[in-house]
Protein backbone atom coordinates (compact mmCIF):
# COMPACT_ATOMS: atom_id res chain seq x y z
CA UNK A 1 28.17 34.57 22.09
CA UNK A 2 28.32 36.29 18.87
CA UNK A 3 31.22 37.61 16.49
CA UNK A 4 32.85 39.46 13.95
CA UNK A 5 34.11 37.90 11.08
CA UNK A 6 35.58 38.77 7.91
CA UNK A 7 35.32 35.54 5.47
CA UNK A 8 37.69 36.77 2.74
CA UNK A 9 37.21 35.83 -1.31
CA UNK A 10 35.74 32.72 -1.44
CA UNK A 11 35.79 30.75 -4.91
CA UNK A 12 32.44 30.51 -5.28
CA UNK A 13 29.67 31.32 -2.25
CA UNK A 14 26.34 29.45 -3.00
CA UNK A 15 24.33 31.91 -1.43
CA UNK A 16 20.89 30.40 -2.22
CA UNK A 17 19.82 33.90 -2.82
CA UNK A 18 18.44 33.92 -5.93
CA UNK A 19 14.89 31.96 -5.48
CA UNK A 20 12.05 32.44 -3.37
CA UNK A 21 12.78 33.98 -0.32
CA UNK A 22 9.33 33.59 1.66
CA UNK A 23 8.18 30.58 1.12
CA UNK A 24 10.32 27.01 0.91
CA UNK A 25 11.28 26.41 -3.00
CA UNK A 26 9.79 23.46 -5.12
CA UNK A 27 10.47 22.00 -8.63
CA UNK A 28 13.26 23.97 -10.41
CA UNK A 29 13.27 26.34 -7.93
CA UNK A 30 15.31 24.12 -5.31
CA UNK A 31 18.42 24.24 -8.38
CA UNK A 32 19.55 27.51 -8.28
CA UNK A 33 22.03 27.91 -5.96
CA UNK A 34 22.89 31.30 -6.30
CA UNK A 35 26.40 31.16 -6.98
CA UNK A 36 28.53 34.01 -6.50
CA UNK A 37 32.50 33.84 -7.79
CA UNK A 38 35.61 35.71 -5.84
CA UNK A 39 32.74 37.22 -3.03
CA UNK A 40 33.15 37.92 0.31
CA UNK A 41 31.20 37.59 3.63
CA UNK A 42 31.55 40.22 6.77
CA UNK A 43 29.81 39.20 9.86
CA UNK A 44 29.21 42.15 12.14
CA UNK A 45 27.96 40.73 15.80
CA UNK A 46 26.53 37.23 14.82
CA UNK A 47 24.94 38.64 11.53
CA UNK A 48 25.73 38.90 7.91
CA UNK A 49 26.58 42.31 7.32
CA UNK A 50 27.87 42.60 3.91
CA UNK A 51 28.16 39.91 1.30
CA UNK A 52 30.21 40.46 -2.46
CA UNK A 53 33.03 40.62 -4.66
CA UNK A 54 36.06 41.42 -2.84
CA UNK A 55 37.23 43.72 -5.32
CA UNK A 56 34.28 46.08 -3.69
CA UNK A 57 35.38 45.44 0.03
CA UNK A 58 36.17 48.56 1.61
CA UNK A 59 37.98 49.20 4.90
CA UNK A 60 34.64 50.94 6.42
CA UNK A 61 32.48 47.53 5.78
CA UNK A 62 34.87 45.60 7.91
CA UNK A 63 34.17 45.91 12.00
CA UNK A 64 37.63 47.05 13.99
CA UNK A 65 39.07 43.77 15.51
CA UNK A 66 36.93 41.47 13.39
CA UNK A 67 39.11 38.12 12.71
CA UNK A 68 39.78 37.34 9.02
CA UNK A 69 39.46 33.71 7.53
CA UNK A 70 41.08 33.24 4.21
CA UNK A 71 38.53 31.09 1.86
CA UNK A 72 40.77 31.28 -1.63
CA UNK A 73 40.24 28.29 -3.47
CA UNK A 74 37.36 27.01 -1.43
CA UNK A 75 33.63 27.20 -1.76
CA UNK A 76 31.14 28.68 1.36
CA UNK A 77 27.71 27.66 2.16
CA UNK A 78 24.92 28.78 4.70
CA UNK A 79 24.90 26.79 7.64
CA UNK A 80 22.49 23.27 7.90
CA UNK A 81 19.64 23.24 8.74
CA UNK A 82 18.36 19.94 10.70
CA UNK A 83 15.03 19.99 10.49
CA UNK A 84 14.09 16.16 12.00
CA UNK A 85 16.17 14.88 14.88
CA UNK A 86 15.37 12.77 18.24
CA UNK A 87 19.01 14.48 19.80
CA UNK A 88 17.35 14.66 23.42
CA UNK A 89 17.59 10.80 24.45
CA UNK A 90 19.20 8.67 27.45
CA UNK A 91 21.76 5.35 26.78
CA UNK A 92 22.25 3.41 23.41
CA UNK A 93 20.74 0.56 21.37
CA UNK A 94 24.03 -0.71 20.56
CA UNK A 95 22.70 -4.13 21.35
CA UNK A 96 20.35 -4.28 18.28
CA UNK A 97 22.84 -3.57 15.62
CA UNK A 98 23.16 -7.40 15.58
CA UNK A 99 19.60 -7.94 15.41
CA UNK A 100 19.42 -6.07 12.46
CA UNK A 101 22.22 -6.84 10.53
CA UNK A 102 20.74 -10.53 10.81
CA UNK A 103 17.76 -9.53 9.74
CA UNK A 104 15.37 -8.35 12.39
CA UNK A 105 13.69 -5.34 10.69
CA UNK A 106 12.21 -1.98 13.17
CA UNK A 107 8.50 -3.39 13.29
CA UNK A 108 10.01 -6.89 14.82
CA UNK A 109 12.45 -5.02 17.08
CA UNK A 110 9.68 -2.96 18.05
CA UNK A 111 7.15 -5.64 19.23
CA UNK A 112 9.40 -7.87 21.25
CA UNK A 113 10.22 -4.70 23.28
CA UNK A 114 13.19 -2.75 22.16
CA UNK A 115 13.32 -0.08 19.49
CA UNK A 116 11.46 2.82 21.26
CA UNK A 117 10.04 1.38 24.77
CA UNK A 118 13.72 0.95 24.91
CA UNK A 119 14.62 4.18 24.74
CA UNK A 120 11.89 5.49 26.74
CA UNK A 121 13.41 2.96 29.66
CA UNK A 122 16.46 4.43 29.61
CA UNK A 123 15.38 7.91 29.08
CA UNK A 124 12.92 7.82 31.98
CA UNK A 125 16.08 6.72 34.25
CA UNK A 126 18.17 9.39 33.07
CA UNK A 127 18.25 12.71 35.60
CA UNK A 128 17.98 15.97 33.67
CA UNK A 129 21.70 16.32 34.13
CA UNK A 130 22.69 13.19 32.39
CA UNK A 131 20.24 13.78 29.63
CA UNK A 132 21.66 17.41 28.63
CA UNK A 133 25.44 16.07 28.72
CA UNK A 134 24.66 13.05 26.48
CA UNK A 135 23.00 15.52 24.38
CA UNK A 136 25.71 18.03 24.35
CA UNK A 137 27.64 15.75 22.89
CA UNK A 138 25.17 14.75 19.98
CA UNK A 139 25.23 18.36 19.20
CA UNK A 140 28.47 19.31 19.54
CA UNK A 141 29.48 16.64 16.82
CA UNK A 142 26.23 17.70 14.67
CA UNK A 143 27.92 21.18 14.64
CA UNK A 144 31.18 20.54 13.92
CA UNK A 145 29.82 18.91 10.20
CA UNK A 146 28.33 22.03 9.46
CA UNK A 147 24.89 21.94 11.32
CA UNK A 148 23.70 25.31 12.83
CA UNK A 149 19.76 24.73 13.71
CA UNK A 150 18.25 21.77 14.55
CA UNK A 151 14.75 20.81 15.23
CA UNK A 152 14.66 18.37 18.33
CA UNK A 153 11.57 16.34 19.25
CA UNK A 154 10.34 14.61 22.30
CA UNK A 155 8.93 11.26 22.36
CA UNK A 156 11.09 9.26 24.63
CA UNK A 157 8.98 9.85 27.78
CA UNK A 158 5.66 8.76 26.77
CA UNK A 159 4.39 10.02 30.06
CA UNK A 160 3.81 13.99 30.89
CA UNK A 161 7.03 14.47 33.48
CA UNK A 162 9.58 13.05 30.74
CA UNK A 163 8.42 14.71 27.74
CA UNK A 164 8.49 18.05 29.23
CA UNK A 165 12.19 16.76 30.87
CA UNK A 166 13.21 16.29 27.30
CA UNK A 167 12.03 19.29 26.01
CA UNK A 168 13.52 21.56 28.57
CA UNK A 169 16.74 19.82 28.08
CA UNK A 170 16.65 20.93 24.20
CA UNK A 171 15.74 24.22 25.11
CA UNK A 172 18.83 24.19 27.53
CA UNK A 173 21.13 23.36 24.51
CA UNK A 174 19.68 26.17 22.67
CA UNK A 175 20.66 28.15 26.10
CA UNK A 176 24.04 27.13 26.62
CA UNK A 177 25.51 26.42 22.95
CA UNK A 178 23.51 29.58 21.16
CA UNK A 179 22.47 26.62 18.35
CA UNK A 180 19.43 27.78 17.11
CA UNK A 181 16.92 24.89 18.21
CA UNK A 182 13.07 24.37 17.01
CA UNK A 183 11.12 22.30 19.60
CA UNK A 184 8.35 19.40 18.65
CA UNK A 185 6.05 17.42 21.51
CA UNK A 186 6.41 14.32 20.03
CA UNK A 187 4.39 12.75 22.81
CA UNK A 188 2.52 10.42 20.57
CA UNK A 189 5.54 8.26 19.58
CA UNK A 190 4.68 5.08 20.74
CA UNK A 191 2.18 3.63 23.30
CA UNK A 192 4.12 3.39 26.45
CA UNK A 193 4.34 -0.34 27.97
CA UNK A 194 2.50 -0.15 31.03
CA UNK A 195 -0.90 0.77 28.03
CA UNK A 196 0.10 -1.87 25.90
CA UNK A 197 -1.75 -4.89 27.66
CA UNK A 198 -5.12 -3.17 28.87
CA UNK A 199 -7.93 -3.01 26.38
CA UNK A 200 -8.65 0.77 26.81
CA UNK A 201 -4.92 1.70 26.74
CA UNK A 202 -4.61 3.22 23.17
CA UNK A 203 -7.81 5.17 24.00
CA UNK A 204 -6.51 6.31 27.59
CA UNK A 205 -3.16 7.50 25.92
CA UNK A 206 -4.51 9.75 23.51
CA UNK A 207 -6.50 11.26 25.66
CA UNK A 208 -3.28 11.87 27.91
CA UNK A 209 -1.34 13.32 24.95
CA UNK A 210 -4.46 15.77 24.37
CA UNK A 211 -5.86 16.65 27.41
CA UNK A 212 -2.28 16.86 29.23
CA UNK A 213 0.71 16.68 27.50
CA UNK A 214 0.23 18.39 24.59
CA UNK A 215 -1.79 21.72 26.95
CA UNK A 216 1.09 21.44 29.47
CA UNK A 217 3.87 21.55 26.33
CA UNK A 218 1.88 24.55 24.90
CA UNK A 219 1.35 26.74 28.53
CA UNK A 220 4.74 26.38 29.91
CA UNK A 221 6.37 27.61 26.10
CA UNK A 222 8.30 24.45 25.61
CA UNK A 223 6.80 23.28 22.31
CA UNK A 224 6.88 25.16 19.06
CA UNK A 225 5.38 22.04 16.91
CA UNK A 226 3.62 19.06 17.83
CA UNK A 227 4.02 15.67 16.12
CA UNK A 228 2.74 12.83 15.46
CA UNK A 229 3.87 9.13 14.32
CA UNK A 230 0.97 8.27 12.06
CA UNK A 231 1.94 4.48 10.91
CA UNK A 232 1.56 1.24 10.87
CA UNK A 233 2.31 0.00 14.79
CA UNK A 234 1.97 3.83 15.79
CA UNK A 235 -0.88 5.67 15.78
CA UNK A 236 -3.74 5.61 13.43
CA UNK A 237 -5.31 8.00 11.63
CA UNK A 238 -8.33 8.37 13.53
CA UNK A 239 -5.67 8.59 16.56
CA UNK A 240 -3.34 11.24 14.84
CA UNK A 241 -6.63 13.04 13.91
CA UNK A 242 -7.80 13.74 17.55
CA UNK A 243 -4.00 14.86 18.67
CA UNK A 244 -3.83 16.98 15.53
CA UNK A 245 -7.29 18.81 16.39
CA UNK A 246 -6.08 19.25 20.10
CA UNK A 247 -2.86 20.89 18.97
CA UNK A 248 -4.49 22.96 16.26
CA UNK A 249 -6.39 24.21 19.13
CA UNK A 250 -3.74 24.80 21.24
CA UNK A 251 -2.25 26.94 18.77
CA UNK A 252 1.10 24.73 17.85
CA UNK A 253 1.74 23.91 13.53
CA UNK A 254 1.82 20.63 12.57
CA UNK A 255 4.83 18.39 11.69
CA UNK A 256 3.86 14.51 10.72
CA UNK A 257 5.69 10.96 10.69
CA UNK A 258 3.97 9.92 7.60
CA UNK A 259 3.97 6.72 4.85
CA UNK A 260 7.01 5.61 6.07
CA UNK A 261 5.56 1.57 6.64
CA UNK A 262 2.74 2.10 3.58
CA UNK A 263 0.28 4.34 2.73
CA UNK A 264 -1.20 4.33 5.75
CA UNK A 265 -2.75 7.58 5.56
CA UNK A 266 -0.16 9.77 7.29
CA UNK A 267 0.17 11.55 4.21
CA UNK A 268 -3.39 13.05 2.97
CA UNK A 269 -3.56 14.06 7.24
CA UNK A 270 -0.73 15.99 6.33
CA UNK A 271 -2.15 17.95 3.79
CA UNK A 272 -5.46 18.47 5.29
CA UNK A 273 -4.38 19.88 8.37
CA UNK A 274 -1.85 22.13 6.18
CA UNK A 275 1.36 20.57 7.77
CA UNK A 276 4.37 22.48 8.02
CA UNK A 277 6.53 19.20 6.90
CA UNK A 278 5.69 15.69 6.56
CA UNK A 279 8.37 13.00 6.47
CA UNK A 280 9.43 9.69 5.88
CA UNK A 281 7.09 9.32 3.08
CA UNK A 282 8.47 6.11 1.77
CA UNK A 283 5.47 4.96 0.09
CA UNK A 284 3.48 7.82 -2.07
CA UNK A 285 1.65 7.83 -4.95
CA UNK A 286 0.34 10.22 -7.46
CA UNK A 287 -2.29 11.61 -5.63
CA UNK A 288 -0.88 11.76 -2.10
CA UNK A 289 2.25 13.55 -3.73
CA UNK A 290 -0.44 16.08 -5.31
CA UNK A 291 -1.95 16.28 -2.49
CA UNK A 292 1.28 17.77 -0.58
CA UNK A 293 1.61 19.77 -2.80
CA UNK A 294 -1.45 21.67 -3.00
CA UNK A 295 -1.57 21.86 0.84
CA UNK A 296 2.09 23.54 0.60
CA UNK A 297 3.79 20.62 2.65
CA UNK A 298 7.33 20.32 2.76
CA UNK A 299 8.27 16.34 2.29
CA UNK A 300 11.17 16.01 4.49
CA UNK A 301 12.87 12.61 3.36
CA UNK A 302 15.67 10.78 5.57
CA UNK A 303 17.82 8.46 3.71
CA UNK A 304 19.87 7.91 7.18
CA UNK A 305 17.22 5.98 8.48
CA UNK A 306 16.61 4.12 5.03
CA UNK A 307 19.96 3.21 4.94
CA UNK A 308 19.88 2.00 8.49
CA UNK A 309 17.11 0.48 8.21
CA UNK A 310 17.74 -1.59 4.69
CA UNK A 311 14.49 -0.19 3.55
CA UNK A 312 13.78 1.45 0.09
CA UNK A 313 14.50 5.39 -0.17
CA UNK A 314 11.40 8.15 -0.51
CA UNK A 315 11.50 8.70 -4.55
CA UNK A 316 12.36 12.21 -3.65
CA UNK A 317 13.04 12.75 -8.07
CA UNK A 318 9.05 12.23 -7.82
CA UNK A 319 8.79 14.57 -5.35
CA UNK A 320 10.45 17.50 -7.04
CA UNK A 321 8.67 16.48 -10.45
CA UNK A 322 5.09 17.02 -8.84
CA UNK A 323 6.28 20.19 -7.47
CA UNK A 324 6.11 19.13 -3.94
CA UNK A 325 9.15 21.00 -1.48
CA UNK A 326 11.74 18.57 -0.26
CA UNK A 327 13.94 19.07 2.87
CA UNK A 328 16.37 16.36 3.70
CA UNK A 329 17.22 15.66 7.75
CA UNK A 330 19.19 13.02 9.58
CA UNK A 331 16.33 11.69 11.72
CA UNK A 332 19.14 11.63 14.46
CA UNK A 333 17.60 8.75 17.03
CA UNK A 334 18.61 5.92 19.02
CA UNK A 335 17.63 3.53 17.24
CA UNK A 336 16.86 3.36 13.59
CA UNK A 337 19.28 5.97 12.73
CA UNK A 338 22.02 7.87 15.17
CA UNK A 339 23.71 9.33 11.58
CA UNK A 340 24.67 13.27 12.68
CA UNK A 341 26.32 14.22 9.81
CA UNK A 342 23.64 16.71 7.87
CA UNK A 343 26.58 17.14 5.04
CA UNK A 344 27.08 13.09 4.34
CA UNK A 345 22.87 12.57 4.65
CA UNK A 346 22.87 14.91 2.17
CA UNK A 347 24.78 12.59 0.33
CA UNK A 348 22.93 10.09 0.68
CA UNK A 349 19.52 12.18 -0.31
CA UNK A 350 21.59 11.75 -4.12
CA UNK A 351 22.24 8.35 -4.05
CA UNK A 352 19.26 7.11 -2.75
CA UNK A 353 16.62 9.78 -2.98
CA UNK A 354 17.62 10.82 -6.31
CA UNK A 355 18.37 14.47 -5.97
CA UNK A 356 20.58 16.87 -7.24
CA UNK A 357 23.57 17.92 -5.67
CA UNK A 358 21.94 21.50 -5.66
CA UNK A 359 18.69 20.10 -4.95
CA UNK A 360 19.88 18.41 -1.63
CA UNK A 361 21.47 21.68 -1.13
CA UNK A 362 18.73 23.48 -1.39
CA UNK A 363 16.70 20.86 1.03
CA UNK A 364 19.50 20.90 4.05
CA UNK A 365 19.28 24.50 3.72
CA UNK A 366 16.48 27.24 2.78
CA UNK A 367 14.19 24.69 2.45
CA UNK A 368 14.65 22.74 5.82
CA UNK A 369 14.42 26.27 7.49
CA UNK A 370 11.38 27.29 5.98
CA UNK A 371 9.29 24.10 7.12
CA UNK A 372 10.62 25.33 10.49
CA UNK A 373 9.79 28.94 9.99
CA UNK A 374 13.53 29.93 10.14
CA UNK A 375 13.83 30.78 6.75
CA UNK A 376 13.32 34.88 7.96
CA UNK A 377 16.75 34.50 9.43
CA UNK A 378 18.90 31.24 7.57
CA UNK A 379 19.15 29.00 5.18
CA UNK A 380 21.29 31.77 2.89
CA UNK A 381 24.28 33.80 2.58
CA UNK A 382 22.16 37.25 2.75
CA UNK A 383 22.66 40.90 4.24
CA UNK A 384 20.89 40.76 7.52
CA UNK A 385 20.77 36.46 8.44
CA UNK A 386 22.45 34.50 11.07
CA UNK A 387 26.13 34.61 10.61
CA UNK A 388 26.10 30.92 10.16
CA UNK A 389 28.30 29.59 7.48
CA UNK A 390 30.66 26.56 6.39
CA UNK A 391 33.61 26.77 4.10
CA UNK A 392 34.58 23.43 2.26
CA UNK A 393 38.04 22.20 1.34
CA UNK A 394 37.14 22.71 -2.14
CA UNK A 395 35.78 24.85 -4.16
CA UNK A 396 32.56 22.43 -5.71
CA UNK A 397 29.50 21.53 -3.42
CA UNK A 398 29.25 18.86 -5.53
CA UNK A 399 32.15 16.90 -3.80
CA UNK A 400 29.87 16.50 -1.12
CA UNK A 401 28.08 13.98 -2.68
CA UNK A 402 31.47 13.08 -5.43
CA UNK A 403 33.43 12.01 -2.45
CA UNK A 404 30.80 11.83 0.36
CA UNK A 405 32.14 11.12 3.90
CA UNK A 406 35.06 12.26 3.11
CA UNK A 407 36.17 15.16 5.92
CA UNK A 408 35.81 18.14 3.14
CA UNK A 409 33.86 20.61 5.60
CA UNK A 410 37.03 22.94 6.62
CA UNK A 411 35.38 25.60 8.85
CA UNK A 412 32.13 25.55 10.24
CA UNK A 413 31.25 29.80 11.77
CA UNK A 414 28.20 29.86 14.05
CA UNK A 415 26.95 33.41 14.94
CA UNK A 416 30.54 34.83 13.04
CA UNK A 417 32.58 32.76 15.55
CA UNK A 418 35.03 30.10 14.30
CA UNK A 419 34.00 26.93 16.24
CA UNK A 420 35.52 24.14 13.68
CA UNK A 421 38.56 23.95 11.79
């Protein structure tokens, strides 16, 4: 459902209008916010309508009926962007937070058979049903701290009936919530157990991912990206090379897990099969960085799962140095990091990724759309984008990160309907 909405005099609206509009923004680029003093926002049926000072808002620009949300004193902001989340999954893994806070890291979870094969048990035993009410949930709280669109990936299946389950399911929350949601075939996750133990298992599962998973994704519409986790106890790059050709083929852009466990390659894939976004990146150097940027690769960093994890942050102040792009996502998962809170990871993209307040900004919003190819219709306060918006109980984006986790979002608007307060 869609609304009209009549945000009234805001102290400041960052409107992220200002910079590159067709492209995502790199460098000094990702710093200008745009900020507009005393504006205000009219949403006329889901969509930004008119946008600026309130001295100029006129009785005609303002829909009959439209509701009217006082924003004196407080600061408004496009709506999040999410542009790296697991959200579809079944169950928990609960049970390993004691693992790890002892000291078990991922790659030793991983091998004595939790961490993903885990979630793929559970998953796999989940109806469809059960799947898109534990997901409703996810979402639901993801929207109520100010996220809007989400990317969602598969990779909890491992086998071809699951991973399309799991990507119907997301397109169902996109159905019944009117969240706009990006889908990935993340079928090459993990190899699934009953590969792990024969010899020709790794080379029977790619050629499952290829030859059906990835063709059956593509036909039946459910896929808009395909991914890949290129690492250390993933997928190699020889591996991640054959899925990436099949899916190049198949006509769906590339997204990567990439140099998150070394430089294991993940990285220079990226940028050589042009990459809409690769993330992780933990461990880059000069070259790698340049790399990404030349191919036009957005680095999409996740300090949730860092943080989770114990692990060193991406140098993301490298990153916007070398003139690489940077999104920041909560790599919402069940394991390594179930953070849904875009607004405190972007927090956390300061502390430990070493951004700006307005470069993090900038990365949960036009920039996180654009590796998604949203940024034609969000990821700014402009005449003629979604009517997605959050208002702040201040007027300073920078208390965000000054006072992060603290519950400053006061409003959230999706499609210019209230649906937080």
């Amino acid at each position: 459902m869609t609304g009209d909405l009549l945000l009234r005099a805001a102290a400041r609206v960052y409107t992220l209008a200002d910079g590159p509009k067709d492209r995502p923004r790199a460098g000094a680029e990702m710093a200008a916010l745009g900020v507009r003093e005393g504006w205000s926002v009219v949403v006329r049926g889901g969509t930004i309508a008119w946008a600026g000072p309130d001295a100029e808002l006129t009785a005609d620009k303002v829909p009959a009926g439209a509701a009217e949300l006082d924003c004196r004193g407080r600061a408004l902001l496009p709506g999040l962007v999410d542009s790296h989340t697991h959200l579809v999954w079944g169950g928990d893994r609960k049970d390993e937070l004691e693992m790890r806070l002892a000291g078990a890291d991922y790659e030793a979870i991983f091998a004595a058979g939790g961490g993903i094969l885990s979630s793929v048990r559970k998953t796999r035993e989940r109806d469809d049903a059960a799947l898109l009410s534990e997901s409703m949930a996810r979402l639901g709280r993801m929207l109520r701290a100010g996220t809007t669109a989400v990317e969602i990936k598969s990779g909890y299946g491992l086998d071809l009936d699951t991973e399309l389950r799991q990507l119907r399911v997301a397109r169902r929350l996109a159905e019944e919530t009117g969240v706009r949601v990006v889908t990935t075939c993340l079928a090459a996750h993990a190899l699934p157990a009953e590969l792990r133990d024969r010899p020709e298992g790794r080379q029977e599962f790619v050629r499952r991912v290829c030859d059906e998973v990835l063709p059956a994704a593509a036909a039946a519409g459910l896929a808009d990206f395909c991914d890949v986790f290129c690492d250390r106890g993933a997928f190699t790059p020889e591996e991640t090379r054959q899925i990436l050709v099949r899916a190049r083929a198949l006509g769906l852009p590339i997204r990567l897990h990439a140099n998150e466990f070394g430089h294991t390659g993940g990285a220079l894939l990226a940028a050589e099969f042009g990459a809409r976004s690769a993330d992780h990146l933990l461990h880059l150097d000069d070259g790698e960085r340049a790399a990404l940027r030349d191919a036009g690769v957005v680095a999409t960093l996740l300090p949730g799962t860092s943080l989770v994890l114990g692990k060193g942050f991406a140098d993301g102040r490298a990153l916007v140095k070398a003139g690489v792009p940077v999104a920041v996502a909560t790599d919402c998962n069940p394991g390594s990091c179930a953070l849904e809170s875009l607004s405190m990871v972007l927090a956390l993209a300061c502390y430990g990724n070493r951004l700006s307040p307005a470069e993090a900004l900038t990365a949960t919003t036009h920039n996180a759309a654009a590796s998604l190819g949203l940024h034609g219709e969000r990821g700014r306060v402009e005449v003629g984008l979604a009517g997605d918006l959050v208002l702040l109980a201040t007027d300073d984006v920078r208390d965000l990160v000054y006072h992060a986790g603290s519950p400053l979002i006061d409003a959230v608007v999706h499609a210019g309907r209230l649906v937080a307060r």
